[in-house]
Protein backbone atom coordinates (compact mmCIF):
# COMPACT_ATOMS: atom_id res chain seq x y z
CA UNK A 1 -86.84 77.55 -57.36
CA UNK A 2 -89.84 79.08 -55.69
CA UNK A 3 -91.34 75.50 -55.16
CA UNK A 4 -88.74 73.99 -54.27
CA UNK A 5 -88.04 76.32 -51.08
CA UNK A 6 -92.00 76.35 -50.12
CA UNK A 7 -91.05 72.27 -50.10
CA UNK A 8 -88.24 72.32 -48.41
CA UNK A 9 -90.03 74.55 -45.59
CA UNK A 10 -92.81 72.25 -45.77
CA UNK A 11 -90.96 69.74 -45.23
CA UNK A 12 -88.85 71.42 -42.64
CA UNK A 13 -92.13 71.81 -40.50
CA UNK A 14 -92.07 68.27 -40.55
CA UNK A 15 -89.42 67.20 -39.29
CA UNK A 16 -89.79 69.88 -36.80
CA UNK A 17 -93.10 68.18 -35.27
CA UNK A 18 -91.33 65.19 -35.06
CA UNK A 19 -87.69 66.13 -33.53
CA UNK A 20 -89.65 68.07 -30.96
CA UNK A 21 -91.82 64.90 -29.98
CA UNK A 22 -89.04 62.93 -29.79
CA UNK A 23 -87.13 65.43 -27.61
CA UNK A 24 -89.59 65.80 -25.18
CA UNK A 25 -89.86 69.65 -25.48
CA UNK A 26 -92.22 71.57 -23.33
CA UNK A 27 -94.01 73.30 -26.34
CA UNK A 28 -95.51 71.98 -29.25
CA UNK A 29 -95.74 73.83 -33.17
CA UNK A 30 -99.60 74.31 -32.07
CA UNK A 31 -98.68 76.78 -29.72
CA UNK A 32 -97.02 79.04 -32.01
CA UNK A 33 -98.97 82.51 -32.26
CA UNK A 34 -98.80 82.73 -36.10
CA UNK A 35 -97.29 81.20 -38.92
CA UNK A 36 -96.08 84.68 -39.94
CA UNK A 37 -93.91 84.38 -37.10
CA UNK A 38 -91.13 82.02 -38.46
CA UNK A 39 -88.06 82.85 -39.19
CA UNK A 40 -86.26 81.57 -41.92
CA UNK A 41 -82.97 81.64 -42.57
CA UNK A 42 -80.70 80.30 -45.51
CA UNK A 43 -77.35 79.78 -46.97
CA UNK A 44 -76.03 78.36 -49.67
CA UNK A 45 -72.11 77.15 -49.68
CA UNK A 46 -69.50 74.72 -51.23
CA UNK A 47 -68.23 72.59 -48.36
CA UNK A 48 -66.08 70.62 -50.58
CA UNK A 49 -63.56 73.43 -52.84
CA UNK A 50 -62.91 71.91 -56.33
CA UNK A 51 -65.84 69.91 -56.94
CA UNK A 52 -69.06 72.36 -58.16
CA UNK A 53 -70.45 75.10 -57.35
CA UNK A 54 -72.50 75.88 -54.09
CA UNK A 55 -74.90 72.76 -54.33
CA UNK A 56 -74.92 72.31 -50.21
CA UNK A 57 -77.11 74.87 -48.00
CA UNK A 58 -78.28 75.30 -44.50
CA UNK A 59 -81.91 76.19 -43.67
CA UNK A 60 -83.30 77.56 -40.05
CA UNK A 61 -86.19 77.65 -38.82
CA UNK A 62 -87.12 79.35 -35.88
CA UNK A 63 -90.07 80.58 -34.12
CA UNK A 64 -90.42 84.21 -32.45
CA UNK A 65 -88.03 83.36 -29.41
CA UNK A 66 -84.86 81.99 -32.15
CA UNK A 67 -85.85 78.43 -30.81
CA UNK A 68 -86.33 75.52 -33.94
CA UNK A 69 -83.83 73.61 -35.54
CA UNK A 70 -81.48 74.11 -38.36
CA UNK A 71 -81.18 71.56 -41.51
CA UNK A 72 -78.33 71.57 -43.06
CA UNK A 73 -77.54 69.23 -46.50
CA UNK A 74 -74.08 68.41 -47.69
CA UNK A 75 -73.68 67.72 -51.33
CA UNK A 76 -70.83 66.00 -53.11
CA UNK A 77 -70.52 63.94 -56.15
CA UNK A 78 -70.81 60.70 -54.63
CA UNK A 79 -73.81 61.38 -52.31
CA UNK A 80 -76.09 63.96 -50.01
CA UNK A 81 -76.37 63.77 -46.50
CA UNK A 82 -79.01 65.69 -44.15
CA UNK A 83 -78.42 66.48 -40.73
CA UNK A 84 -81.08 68.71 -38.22
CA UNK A 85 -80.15 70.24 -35.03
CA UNK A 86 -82.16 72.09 -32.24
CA UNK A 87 -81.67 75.39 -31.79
CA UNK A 88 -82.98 77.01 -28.23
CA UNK A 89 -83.31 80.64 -27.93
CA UNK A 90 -80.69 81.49 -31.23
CA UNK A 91 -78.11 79.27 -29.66
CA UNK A 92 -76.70 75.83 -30.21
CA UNK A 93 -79.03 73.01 -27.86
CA UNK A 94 -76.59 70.10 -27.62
CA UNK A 95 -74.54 70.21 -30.66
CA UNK A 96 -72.28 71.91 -32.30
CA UNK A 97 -72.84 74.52 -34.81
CA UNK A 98 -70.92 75.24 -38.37
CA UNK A 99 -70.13 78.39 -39.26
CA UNK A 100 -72.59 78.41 -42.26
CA UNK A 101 -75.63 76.64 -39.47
CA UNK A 102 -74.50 80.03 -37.22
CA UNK A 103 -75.29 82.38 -40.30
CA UNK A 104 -78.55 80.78 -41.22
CA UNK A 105 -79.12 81.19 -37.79
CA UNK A 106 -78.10 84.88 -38.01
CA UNK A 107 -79.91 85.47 -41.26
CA UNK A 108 -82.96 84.46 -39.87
CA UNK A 109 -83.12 86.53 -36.71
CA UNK A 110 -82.59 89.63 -39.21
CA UNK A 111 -86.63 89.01 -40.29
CA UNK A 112 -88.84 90.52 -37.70
């Protein structure tokens, strides 16, 4: 389980570097003060009732001002789909959240 979640942040980062690229934002991951200073956030849920047991989960990411993105990955029987979001000072930037994206959220500006 351990590597799994150290691979799932790595890959996280990632996709991090590349959403922010593509969105133009003002800051780059380089100018983060320390790694130590990411928040992470997760939760694990059943979007689907009747069909397992919580297999989906959300994941943020944020920096020391709540600004990153959120990943969240749906899981049924048939298939697994990944969506990423920004997330701008602890708040929604340009999308809507779900309820389990606004606790991962809220779990991860618990870590100081």
């Amino acid at each position: 389980m351990g590597a799994i979640f150290i691979w799932l942040v790595i890959l996280s980062i990632f996709i991090f570097r590349i959403f922010r690229r593509q969105q133009n934002f003002a800051q780059d991951l380089g100018e983060l003060k320390t790694p130590g200073q990411l928040k992470i956030g997760l939760v694990r849920f059943n979007p689907f009732p009747g069909t397992g047991g919580d297999q989906s989960f959300c994941l943020s990411i944020l920096d020391g001002e709540g600004s990153g993105l959120v990943i969240s990955s749906l899981h049924s029987r048939e298939t697994t789909r990944i969506y990423a979001k920004p997330v701008k000072k602890g708040k929604a930037a340009g999308y809507e959240l779900s309820t389990e994206e606004k606790q991962a959220i809220k779990n991860a500006k618990k870590i100081r």
